[in-house]
Protein backbone atom coordinates (compact mmCIF):
# COMPACT_ATOMS: atom_id res chain seq x y z
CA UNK A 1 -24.36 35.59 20.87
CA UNK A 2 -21.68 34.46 18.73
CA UNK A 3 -22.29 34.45 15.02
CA UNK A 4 -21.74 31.74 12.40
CA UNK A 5 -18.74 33.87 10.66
CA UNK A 6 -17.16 33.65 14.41
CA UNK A 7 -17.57 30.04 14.37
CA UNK A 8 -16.00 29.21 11.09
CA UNK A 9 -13.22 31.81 11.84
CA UNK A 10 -12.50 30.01 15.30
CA UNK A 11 -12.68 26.64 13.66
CA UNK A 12 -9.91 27.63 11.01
CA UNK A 13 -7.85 28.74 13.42
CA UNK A 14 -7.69 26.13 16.16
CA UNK A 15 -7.85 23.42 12.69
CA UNK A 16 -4.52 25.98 11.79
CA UNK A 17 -2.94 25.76 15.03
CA UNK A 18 -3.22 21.39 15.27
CA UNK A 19 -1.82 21.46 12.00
CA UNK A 20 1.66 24.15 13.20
CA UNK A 21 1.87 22.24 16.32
CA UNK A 22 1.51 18.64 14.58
CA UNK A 23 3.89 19.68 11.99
CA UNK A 24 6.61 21.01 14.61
CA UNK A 25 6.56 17.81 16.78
CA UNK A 26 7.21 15.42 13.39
CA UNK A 27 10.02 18.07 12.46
CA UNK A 28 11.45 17.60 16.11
CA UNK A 29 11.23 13.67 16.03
CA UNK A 30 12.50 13.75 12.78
CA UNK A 31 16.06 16.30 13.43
CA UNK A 32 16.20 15.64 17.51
CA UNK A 33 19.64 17.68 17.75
CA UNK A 34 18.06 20.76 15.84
CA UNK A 35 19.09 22.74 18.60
CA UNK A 36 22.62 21.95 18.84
CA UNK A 37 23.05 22.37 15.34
CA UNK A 38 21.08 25.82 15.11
CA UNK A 39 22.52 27.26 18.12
CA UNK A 40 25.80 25.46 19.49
CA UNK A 41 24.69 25.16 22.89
CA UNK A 42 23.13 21.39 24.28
CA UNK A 43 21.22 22.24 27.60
CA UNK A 44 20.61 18.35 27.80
CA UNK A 45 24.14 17.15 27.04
CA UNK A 46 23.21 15.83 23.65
CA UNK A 47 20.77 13.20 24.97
CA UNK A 48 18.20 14.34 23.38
CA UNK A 49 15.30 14.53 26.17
CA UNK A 50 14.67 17.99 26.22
CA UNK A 51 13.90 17.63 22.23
CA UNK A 52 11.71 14.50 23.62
CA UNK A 53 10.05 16.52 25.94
CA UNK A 54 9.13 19.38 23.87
CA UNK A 55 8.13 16.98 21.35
CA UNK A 56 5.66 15.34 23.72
CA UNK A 57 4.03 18.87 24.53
CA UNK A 58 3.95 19.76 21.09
CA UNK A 59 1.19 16.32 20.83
CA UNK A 60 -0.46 17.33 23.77
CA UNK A 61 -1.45 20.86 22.34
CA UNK A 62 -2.27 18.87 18.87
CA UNK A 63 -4.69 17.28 20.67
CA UNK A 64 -5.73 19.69 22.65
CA UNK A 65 -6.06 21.96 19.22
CA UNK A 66 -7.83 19.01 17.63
CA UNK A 67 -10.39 18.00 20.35
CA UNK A 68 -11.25 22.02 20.08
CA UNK A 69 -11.95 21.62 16.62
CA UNK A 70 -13.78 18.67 16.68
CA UNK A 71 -16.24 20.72 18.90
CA UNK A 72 -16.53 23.80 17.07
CA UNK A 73 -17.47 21.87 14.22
CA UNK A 74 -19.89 20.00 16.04
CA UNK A 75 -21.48 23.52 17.27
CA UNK A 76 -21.48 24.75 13.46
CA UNK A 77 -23.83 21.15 12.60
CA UNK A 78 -26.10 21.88 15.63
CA UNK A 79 -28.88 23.58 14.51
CA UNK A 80 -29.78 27.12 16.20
CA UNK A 81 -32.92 27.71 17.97
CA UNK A 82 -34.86 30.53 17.78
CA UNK A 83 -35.92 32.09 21.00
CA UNK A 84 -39.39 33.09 21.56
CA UNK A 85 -41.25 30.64 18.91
């Protein structure tokens, strides 16, 4: 039986990890050629579509992060019932 401390915990951390992964996509769209400046190599010519790419899975794990959230919260609000009375 998981507690209410477990919850909460879970709940910070998946509300943690839409917020990194948000954050990184926005920071991708926003400097696309990041990794040609950081490491001097351009697997994608300088097109930018692996940046695209990456950006796009970045905003499916937000969403994936935030429709987790969404539901732990929703489990903290249900109220628990007591077997047996």
């Amino acid at each position: 039986m998981t507690t209410t401390v477990q919850h909460r915990a879970r709940l910070c951390v998946e509300a943690l990890l839409a917020l990194l992964s948000a954050t990184a996509s926005v920071l991708l769209l926003w400097r696309p050629d990041w990794m040609e400046a950081t490491t001097g190599i351009a697997p994608d010519r300088g097109s930018g579509s692996l940046e695209a790419l990456l950006a796009a899975g970045l905003l499916a794990l937000t969403c994936a992060f935030v429709g987790l959230t969404f539901r732990e919260a929703r489990s903290l609000r249900r109220p628990s019932v007591s077997p047996g009375l």
